[in-house]
C-alpha atoms as a PDB file:
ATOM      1  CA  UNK A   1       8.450 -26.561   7.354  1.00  0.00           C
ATOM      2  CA  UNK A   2      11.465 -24.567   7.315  1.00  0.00           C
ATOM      3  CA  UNK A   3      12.982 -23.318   4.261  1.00  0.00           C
ATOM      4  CA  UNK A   4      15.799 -21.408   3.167  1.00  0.00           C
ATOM      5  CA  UNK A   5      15.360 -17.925   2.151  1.00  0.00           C
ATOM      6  CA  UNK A   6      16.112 -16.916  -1.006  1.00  0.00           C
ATOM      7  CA  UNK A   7      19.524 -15.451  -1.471  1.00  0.00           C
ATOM      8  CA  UNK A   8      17.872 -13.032  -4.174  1.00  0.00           C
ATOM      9  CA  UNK A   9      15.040 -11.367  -2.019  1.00  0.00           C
ATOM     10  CA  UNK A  10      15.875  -8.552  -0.028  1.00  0.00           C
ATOM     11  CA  UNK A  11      17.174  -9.025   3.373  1.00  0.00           C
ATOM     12  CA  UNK A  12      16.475  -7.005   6.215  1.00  0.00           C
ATOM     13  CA  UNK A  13      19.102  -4.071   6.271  1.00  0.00           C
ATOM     14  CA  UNK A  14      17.723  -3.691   2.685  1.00  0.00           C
ATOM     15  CA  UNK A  15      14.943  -1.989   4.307  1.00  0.00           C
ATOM     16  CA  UNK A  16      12.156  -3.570   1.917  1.00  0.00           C
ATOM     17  CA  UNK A  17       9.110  -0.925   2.626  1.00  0.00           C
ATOM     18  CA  UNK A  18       6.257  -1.978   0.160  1.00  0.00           C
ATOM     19  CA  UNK A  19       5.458  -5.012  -1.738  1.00  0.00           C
ATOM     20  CA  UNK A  20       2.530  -4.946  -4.735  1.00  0.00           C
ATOM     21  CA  UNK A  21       1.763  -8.439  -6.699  1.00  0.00           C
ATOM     22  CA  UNK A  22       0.382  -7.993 -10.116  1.00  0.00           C
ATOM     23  CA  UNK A  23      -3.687  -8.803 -11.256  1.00  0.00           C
ATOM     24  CA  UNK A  24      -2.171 -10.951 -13.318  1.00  0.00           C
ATOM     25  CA  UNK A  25       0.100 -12.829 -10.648  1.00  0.00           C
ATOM     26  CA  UNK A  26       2.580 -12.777 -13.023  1.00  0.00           C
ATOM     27  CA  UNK A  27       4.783 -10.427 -11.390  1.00  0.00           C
ATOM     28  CA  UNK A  28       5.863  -8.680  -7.711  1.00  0.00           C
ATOM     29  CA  UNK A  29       7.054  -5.441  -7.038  1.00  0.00           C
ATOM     30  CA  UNK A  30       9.084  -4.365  -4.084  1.00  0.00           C
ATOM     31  CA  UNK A  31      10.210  -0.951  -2.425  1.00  0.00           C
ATOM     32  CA  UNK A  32      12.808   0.331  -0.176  1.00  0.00           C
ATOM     33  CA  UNK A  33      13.773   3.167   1.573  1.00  0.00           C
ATOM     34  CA  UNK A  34      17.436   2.536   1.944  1.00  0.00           C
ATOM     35  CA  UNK A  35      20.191   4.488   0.321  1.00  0.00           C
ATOM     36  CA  UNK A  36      19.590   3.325  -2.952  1.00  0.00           C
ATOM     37  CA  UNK A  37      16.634   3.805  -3.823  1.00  0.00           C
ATOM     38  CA  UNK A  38      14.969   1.899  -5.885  1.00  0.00           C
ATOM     39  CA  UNK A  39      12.303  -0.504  -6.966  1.00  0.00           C
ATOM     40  CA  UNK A  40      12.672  -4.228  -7.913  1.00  0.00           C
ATOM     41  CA  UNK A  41      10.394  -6.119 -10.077  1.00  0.00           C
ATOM     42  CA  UNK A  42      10.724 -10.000  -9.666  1.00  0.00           C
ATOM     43  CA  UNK A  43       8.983 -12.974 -11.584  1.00  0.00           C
ATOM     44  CA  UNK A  44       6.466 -14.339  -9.237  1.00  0.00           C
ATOM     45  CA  UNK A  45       6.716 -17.813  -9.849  1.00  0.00           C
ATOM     46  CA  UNK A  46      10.337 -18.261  -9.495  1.00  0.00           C
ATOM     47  CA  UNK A  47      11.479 -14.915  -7.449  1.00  0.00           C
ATOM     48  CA  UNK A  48      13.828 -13.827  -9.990  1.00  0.00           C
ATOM     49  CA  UNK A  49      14.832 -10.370 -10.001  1.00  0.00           C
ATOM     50  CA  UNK A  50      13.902  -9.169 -13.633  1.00  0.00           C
ATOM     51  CA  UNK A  51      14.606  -5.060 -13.250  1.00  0.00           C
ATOM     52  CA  UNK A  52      15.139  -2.218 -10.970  1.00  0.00           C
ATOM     53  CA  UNK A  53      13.131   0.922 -11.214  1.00  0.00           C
ATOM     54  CA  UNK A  54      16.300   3.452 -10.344  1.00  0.00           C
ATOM     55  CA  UNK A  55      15.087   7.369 -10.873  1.00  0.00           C
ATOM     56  CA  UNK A  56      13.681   8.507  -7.372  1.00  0.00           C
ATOM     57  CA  UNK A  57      16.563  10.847  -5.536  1.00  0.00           C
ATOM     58  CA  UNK A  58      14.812   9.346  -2.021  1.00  0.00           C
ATOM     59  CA  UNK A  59      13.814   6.353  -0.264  1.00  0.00           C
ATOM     60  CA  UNK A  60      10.544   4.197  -1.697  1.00  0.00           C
ATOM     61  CA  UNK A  61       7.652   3.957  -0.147  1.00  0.00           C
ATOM     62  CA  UNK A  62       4.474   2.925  -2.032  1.00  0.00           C
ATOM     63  CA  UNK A  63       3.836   0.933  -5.376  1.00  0.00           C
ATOM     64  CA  UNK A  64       1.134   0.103  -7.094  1.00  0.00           C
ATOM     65  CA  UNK A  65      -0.170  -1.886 -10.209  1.00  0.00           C
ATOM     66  CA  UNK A  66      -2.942  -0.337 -13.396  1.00  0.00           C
ATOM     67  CA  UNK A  67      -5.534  -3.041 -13.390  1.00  0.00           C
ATOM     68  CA  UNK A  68      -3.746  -4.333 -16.611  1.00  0.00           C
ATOM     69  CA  UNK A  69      -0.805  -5.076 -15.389  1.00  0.00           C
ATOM     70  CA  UNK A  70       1.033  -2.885 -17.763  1.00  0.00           C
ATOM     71  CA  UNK A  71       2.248   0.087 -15.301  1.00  0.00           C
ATOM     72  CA  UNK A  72       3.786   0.290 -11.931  1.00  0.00           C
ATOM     73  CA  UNK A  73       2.956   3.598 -10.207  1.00  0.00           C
ATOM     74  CA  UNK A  74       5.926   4.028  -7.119  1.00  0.00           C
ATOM     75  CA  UNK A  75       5.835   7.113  -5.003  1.00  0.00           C
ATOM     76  CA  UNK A  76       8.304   8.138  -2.277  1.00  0.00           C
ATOM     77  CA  UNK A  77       9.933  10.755  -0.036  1.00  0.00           C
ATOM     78  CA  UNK A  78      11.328  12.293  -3.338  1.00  0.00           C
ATOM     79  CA  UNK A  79       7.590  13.963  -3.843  1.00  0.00           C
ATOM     80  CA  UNK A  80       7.074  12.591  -6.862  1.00  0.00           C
ATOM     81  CA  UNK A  81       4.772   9.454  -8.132  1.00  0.00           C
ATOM     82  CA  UNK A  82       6.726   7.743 -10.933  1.00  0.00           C
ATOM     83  CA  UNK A  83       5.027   5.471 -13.813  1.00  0.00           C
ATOM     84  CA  UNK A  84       6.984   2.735 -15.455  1.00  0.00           C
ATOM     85  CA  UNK A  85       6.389   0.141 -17.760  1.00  0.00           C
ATOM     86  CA  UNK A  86       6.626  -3.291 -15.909  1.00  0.00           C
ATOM     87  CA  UNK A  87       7.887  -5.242 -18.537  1.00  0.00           C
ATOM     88  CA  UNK A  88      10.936  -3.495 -19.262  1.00  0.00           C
ATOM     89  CA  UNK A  89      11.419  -0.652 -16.136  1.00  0.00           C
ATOM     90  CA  UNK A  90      11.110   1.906 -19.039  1.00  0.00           C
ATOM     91  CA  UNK A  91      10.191   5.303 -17.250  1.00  0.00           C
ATOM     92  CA  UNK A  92       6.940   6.255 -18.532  1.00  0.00           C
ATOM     93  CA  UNK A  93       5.606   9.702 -15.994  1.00  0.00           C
ATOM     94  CA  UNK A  94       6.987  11.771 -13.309  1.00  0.00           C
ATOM     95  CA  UNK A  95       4.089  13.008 -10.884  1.00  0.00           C
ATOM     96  CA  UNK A  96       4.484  15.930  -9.021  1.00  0.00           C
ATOM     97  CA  UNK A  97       2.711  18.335  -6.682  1.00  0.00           C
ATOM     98  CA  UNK A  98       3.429  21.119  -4.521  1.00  0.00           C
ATOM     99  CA  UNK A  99       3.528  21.150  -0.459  1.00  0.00           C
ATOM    100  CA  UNK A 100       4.233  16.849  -0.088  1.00  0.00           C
ATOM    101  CA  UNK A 101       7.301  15.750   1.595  1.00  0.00           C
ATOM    102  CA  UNK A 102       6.245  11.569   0.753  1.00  0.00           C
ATOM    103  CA  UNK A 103       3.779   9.666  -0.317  1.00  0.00           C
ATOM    104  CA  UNK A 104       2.229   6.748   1.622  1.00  0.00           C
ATOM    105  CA  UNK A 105      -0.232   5.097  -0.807  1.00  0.00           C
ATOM    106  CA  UNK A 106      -1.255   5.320  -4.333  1.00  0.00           C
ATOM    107  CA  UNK A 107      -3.639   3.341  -6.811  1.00  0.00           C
ATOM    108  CA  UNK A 108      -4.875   3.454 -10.207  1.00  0.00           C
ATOM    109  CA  UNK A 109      -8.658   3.940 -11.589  1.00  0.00           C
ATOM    110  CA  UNK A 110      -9.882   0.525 -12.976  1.00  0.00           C
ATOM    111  CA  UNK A 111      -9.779   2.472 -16.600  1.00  0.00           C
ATOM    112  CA  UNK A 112      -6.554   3.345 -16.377  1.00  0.00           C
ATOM    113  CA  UNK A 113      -6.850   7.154 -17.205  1.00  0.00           C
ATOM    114  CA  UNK A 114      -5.928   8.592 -13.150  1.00  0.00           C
ATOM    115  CA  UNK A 115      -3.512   8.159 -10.502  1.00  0.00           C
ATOM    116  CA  UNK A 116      -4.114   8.989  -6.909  1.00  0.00           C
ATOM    117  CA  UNK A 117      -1.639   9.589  -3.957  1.00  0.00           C
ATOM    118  CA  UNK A 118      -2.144   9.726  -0.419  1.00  0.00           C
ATOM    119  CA  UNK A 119       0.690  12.123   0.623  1.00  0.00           C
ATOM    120  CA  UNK A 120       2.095  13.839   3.764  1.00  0.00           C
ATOM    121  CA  UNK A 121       3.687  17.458   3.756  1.00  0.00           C
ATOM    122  CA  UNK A 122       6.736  17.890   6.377  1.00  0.00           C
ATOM    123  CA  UNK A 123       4.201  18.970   8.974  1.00  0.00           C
ATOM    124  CA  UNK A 124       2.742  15.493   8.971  1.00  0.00           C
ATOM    125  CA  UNK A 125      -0.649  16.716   7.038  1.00  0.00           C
ATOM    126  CA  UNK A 126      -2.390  14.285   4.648  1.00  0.00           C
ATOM    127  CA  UNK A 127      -3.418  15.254   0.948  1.00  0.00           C
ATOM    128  CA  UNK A 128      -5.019  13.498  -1.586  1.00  0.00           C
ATOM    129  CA  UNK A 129      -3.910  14.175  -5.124  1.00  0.00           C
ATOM    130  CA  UNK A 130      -5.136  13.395  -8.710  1.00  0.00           C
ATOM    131  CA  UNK A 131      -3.496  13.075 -12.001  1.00  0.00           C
ATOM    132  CA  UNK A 132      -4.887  12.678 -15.276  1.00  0.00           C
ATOM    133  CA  UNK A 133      -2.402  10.609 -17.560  1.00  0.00           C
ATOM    134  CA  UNK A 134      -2.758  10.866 -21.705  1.00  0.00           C
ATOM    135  CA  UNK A 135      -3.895   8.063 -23.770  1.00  0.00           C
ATOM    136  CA  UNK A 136      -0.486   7.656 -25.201  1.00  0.00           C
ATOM    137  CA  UNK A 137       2.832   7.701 -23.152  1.00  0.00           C
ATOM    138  CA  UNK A 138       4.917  10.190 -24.661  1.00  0.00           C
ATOM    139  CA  UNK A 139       8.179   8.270 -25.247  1.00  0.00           C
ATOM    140  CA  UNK A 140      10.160  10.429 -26.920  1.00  0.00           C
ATOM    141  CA  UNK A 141      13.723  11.294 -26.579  1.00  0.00           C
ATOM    142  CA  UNK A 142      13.398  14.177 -24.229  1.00  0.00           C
ATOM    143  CA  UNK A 143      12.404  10.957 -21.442  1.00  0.00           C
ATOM    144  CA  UNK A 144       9.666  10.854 -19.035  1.00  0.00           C
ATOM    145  CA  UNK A 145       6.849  13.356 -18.859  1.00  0.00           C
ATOM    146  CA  UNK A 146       6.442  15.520 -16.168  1.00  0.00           C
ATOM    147  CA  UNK A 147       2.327  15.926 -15.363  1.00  0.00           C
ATOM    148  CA  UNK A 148       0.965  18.273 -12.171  1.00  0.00           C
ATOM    149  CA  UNK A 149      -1.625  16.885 -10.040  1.00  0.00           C
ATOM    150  CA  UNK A 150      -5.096  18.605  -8.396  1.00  0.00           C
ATOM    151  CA  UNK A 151      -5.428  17.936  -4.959  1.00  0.00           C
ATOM    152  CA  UNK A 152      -8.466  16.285  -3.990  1.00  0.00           C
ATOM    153  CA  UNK A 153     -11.242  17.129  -1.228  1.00  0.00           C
ATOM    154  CA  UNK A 154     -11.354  15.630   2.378  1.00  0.00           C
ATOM    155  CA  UNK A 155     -15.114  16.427   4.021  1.00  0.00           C
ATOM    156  CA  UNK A 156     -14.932  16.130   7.485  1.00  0.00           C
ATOM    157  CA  UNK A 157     -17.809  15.973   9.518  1.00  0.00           C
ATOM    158  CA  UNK A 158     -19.395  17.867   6.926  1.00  0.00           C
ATOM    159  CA  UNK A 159     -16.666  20.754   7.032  1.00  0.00           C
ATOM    160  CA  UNK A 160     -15.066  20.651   3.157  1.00  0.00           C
ATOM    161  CA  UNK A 161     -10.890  20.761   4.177  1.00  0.00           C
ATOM    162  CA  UNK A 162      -8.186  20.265   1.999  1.00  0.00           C
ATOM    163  CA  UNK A 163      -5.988  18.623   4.599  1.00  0.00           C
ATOM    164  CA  UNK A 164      -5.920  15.368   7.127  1.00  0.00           C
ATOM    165  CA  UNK A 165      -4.566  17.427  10.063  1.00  0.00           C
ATOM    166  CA  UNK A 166      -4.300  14.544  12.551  1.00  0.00           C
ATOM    167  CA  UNK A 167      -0.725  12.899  11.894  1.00  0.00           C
ATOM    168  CA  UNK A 168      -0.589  10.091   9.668  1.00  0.00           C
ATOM    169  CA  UNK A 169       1.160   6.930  10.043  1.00  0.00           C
ATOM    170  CA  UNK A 170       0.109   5.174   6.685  1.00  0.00           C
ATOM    171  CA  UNK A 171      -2.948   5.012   3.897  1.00  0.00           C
ATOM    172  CA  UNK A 172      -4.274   2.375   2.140  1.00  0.00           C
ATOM    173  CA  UNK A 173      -6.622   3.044  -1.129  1.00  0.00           C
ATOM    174  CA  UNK A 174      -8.899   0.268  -2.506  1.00  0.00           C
ATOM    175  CA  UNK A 175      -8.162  -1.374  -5.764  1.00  0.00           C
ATOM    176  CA  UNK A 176     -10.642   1.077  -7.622  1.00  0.00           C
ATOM    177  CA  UNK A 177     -10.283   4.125  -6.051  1.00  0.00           C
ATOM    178  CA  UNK A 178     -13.283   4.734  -4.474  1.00  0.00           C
ATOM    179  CA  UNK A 179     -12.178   4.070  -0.575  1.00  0.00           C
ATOM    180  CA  UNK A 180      -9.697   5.241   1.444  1.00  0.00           C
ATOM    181  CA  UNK A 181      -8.280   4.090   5.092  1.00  0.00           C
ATOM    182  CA  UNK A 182      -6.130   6.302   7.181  1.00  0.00           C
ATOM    183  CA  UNK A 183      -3.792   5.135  10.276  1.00  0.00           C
ATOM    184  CA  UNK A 184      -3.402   8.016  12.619  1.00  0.00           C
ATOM    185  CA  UNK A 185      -1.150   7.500  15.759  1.00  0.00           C
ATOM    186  CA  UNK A 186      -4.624   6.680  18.091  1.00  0.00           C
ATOM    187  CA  UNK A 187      -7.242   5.903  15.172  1.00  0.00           C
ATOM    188  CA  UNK A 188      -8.087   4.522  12.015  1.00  0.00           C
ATOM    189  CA  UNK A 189     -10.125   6.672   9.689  1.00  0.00           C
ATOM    190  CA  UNK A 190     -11.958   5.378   6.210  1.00  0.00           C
ATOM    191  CA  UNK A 191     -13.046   7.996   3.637  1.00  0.00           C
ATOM    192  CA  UNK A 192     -15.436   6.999   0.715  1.00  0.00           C
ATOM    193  CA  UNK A 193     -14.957   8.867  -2.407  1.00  0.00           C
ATOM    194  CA  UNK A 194     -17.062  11.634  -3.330  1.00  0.00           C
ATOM    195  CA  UNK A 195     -18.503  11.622  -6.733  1.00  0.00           C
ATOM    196  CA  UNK A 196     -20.261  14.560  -8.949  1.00  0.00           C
ATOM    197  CA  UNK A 197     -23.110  14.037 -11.347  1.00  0.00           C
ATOM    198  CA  UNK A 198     -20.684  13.910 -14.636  1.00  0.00           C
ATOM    199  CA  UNK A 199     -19.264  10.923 -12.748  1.00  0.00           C
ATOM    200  CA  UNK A 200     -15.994  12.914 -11.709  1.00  0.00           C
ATOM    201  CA  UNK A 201     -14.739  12.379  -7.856  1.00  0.00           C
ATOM    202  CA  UNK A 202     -14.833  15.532  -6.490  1.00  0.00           C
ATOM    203  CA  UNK A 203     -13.105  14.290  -3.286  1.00  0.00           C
ATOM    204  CA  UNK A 204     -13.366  11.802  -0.090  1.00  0.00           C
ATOM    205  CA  UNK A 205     -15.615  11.661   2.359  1.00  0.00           C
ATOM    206  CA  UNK A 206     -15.346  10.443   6.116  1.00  0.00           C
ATOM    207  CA  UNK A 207     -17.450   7.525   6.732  1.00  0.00           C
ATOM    208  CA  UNK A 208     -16.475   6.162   9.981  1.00  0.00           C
ATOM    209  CA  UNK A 209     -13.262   6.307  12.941  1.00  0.00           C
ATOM    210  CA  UNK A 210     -12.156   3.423  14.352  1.00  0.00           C
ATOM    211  CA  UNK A 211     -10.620   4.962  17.945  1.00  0.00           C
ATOM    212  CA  UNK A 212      -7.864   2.232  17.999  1.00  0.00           C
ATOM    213  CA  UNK A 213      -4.324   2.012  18.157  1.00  0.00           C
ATOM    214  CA  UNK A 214      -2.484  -0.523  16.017  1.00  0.00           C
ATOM    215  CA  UNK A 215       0.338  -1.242  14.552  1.00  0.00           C
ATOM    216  CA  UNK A 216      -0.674  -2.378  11.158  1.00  0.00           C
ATOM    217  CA  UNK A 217      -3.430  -2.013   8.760  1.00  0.00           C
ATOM    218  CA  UNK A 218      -5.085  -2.599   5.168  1.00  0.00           C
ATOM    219  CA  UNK A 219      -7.622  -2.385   2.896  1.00  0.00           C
ATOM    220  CA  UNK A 220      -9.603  -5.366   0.798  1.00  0.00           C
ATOM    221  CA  UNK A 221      -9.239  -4.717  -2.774  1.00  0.00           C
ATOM    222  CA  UNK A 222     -13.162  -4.681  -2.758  1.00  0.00           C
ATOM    223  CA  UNK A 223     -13.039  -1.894   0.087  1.00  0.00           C
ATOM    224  CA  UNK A 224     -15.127  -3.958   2.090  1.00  0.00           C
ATOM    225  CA  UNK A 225     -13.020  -5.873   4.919  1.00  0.00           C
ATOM    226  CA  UNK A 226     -10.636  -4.027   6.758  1.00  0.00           C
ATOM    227  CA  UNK A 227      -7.782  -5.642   8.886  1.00  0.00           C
ATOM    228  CA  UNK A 228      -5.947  -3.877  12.085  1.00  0.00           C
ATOM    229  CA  UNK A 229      -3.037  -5.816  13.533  1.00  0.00           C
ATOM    230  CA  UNK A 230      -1.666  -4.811  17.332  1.00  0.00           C
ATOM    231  CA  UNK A 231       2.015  -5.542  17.048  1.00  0.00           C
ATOM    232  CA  UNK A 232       3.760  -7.382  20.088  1.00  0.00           C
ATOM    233  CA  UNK A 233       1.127  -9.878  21.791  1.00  0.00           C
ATOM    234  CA  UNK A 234      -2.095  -8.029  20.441  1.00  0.00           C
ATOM    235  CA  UNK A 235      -4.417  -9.067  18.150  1.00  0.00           C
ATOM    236  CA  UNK A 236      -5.932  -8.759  14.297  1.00  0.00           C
ATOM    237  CA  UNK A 237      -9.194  -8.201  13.842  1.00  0.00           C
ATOM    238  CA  UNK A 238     -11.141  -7.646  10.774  1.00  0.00           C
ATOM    239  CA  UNK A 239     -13.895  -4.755  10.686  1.00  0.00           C
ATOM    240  CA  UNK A 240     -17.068  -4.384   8.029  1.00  0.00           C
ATOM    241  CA  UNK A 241     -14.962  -0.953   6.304  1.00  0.00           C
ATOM    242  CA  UNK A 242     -18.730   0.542   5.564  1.00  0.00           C
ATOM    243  CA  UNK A 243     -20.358  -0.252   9.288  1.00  0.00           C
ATOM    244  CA  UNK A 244     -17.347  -0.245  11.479  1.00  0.00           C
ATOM    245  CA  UNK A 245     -18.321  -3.272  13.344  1.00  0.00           C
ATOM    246  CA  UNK A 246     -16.117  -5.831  14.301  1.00  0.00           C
ATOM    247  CA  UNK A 247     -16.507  -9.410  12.138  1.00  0.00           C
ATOM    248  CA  UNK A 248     -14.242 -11.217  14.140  1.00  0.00           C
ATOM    249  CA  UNK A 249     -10.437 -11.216  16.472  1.00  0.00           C
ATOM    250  CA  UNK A 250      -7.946 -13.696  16.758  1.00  0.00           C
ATOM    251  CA  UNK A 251      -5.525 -13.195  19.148  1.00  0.00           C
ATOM    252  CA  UNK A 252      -1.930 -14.033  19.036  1.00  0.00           C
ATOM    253  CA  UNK A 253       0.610 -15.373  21.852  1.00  0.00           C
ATOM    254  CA  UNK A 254       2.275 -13.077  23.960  1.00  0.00           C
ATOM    255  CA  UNK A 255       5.959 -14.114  22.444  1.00  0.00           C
ATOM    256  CA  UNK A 256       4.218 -13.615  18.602  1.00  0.00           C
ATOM    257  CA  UNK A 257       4.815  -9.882  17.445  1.00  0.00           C
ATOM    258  CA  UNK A 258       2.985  -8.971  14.144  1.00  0.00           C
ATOM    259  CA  UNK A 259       4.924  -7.351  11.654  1.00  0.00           C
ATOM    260  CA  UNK A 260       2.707  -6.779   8.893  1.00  0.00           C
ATOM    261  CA  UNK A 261      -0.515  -7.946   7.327  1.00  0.00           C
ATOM    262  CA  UNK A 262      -2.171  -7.925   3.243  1.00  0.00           C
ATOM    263  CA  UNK A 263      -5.270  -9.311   1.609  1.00  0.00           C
ATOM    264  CA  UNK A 264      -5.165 -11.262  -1.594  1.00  0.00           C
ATOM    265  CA  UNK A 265      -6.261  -9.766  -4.684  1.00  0.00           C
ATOM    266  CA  UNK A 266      -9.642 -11.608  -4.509  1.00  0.00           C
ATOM    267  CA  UNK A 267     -10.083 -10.475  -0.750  1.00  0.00           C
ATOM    268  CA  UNK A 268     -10.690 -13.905   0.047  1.00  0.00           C
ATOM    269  CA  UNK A 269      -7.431 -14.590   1.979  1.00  0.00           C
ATOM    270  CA  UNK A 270      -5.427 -12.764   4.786  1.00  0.00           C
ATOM    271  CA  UNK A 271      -1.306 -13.094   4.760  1.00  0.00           C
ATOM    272  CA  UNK A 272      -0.217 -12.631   8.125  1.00  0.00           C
ATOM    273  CA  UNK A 273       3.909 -11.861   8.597  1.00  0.00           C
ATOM    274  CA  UNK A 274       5.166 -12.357  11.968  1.00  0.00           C
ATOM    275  CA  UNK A 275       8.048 -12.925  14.364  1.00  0.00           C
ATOM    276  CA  UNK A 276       8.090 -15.860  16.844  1.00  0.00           C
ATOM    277  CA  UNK A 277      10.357 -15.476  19.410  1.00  0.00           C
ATOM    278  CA  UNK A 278      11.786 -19.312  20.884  1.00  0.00           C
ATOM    279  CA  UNK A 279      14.768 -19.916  23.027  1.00  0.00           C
ATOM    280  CA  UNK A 280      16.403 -16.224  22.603  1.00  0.00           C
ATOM    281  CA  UNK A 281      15.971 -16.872  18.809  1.00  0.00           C
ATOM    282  CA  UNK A 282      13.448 -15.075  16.430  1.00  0.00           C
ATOM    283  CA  UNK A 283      12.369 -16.707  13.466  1.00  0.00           C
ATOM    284  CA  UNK A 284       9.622 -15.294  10.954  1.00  0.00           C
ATOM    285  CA  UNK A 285       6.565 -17.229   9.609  1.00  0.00           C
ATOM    286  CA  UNK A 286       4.484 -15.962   6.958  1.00  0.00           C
ATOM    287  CA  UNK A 287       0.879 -17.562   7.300  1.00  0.00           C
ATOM    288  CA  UNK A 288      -2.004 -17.620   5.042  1.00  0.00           C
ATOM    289  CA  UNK A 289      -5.859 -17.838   6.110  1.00  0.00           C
ATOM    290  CA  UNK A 290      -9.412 -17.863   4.962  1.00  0.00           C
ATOM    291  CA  UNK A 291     -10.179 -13.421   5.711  1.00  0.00           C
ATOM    292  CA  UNK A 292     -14.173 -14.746   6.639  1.00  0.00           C
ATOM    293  CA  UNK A 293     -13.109 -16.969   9.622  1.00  0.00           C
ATOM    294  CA  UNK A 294      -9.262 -17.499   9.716  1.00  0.00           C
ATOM    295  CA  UNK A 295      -9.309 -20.928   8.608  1.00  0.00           C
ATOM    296  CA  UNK A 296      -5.772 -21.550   8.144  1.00  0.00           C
ATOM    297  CA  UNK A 297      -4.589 -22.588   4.424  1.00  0.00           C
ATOM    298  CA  UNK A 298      -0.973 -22.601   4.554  1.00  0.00           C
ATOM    299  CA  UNK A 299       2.032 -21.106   6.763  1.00  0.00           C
ATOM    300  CA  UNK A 300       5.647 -20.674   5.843  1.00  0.00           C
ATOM    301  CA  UNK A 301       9.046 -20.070   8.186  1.00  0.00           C
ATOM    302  CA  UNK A 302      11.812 -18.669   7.108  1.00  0.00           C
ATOM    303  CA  UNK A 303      15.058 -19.129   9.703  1.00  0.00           C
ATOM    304  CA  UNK A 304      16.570 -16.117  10.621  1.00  0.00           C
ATOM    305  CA  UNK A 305      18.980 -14.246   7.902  1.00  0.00           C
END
C-alpha cells in the first residue's frame, strides 16, 4: 500500500534526528538538528502537531519520556538536558554539566526522581551523567531551574575510568536505567549499571563488546534484546544484550539500505525504516515484525517527498 505522507510530519531537509513515543501511546515526540532547533510533540493517533519545545541554542538530538508520561527530557549539542511538561511544552529544568559538547541518549529512573545522559565532550569522549530532580518543579516566575549533574562511573575491564575514550557514534539506555549500549566506529559496547548497597548506582559496568561495525543500533526497553542494522545491503541481527550471542539475522537485498531501526515499548516488536531503491527511484517503507523471529505484522511505504 502506498500512502501519502503527511503534509504535517517533518520532511527530510527538516533533519528529524530522534523520535520517542509515550508509555501511554498517547503522544510522540520528535527532534531535529536543523537551524531551528526545536522539539515537536504530536498526538499519536492523528499526527497532529500539538507544541514545540523551542529553548535549546543548538541542534536536538535525544528525547526521552518519565515512565508517567508527564515529562519529556531532550538533550542536544547545546550541553544541556532540558525537562518539559508534555502537555503544555511548559519548561520545567535546564540540565547542565561541565566538559560535554552533546548529548546522544538520555532516560529517566522508573520513579521518576533521576535523569541520565550519555554525552560526548568535543574530543569525542563519552560521559555518563546523573541528576537528581526535586519532588516539586519549581515554577515560579524566575522560569526554569537550572540543576548540576555528577558524572557517573565507567569500569572497564576492571580499571574504574571516568571516560569512554573510544569515539562514539551513538548510546542507547534501557527504559529503567540500568543498561547501557554504546556504538563505537568498529564495535558495540553494553555496560550494566553498577549499584551500591543503599541501592544508589554508583556507575556502569562493561559486560560484553560486540567487534562489529554497523550502521544502526538499539536497545529493548527490557535491556534484554539488542538490534544492529548494517546499512546498504547488510543485515539486522538481534543479539541476547547479557550473553552476546547472536538469536537470529535476516538479511536484506542488495538494493535495500537500512536507515534506522526501534523496538516497541513492550519489546515484542521490531520497526524497521528503510530505502528501496526501483527504477532510479527511492521510496521508503517502514515495516513492522515479531523481534523473536521476524514474523512480519505490517509494512508501510511512503512515496518519495
Amino acid at each position: 500500500v502506498v500512502k501519502k505522507r503527511p503534509d504535517n510530519l517533518p520532511r527530510r531537509n527538516d533533519r528529524s534526528w530522534h523520535t520517542a513515543v509515550s508509555p501511554n501511546g498517547q503522544q510522540l515526540a520528535t527532534t531535529s538538528w536543523d537551524r531551528d532547533s526545536k522539539a515537536r510533540l504530536w498526538d499519536a493517533a492523528t499526527l497532529t502537531l500539538q507544541t514545540e519545545l523551542q529553548g535549546h541554542q543548538d541542534g536536538v538530538l535525544c528525547v526521552a519520556y518519565s515512565s508517567d508520561s508527564a515529562t519529556v527530557a531532550t538533550g542536544g549539542f547545546d550541553s544541556t538536558v532540558r525537562l518539559w511538561r508534555a502537555a503544555s511544552g511548559q519548561l520545567l529544568h535546564v540540565l547542565r554539566c561541565p566538559h560535554l559538547g552533546c548529548y546522544e541518549s538520555i532516560c529517566f529512573t522508573p520513579d521518576g526522581q533521576s535523569v541520565r545522559a550519555f554525552g560526548c565532550s568535543p574530543e569525542q569522549c563519552g560521559y555518563v551523567y546523573e541528576w537528581s530532580l526535586p519532588c516539586t518543579p519549581d515554577l515560579s516566575e524566575a522560569g526554569a531551574v537550572e540543576l548540576q549533574g555528577q558524572r557517573l562511573q565507567l569500569f572497564s575491564d576492571g580499571q574504574r575510568k571516568t571516560e569512554f575514550s573510544s569515539r562514539t557514534d551513538a548510546a542507547y539506555f534501557s527504559f529503567d536505567g540500568r543498561r547501557l549500549c554504546v556504538k563505537c566506529f568498529d564495535s558495540v559496547h553494553v555496560f550494566d549499571a553498577v549499584v551500591n548497597a543503599a541501592g544508589e548506582t554508583d556507575g556502569f559496568k562493561r559486560r560484553l563488546i560486540l567487534p562489529i561495525s554497523c550502521g544502526d543500533v538499539c536497545l529493548s526497553p527490557d535491556g534484554r534484546r539488542l538490534v544492529t542494522a548494517k546499512d546498504l545491503g547488510g543485515n539486522i541481527s538481534v543479539w541476547n544484550a547479557s550473553t552476546g550471542v547472536l538469536c537470529f539475522r535476516q538479511s536484506v537485498q542488495k538494493d535495500v539500505s537500512i536507515k534506522g531501526v526501534a523496538i516497541s515499548v513492550d519489546s515484542r516488536q521490531l520497526a524497521v525504516h528503510s530505502r528501496h531503491r526501483k527504477d532510479s527511484t527511492y521510496r521508503g517503507e517502514v515495516s513492522i515484525h515479531a523481534l523473536c523471529d521476524w514474523t512480519p505484522r505490517t509494512h508501510h511505504l511512503f512515496a518519495p517527498s
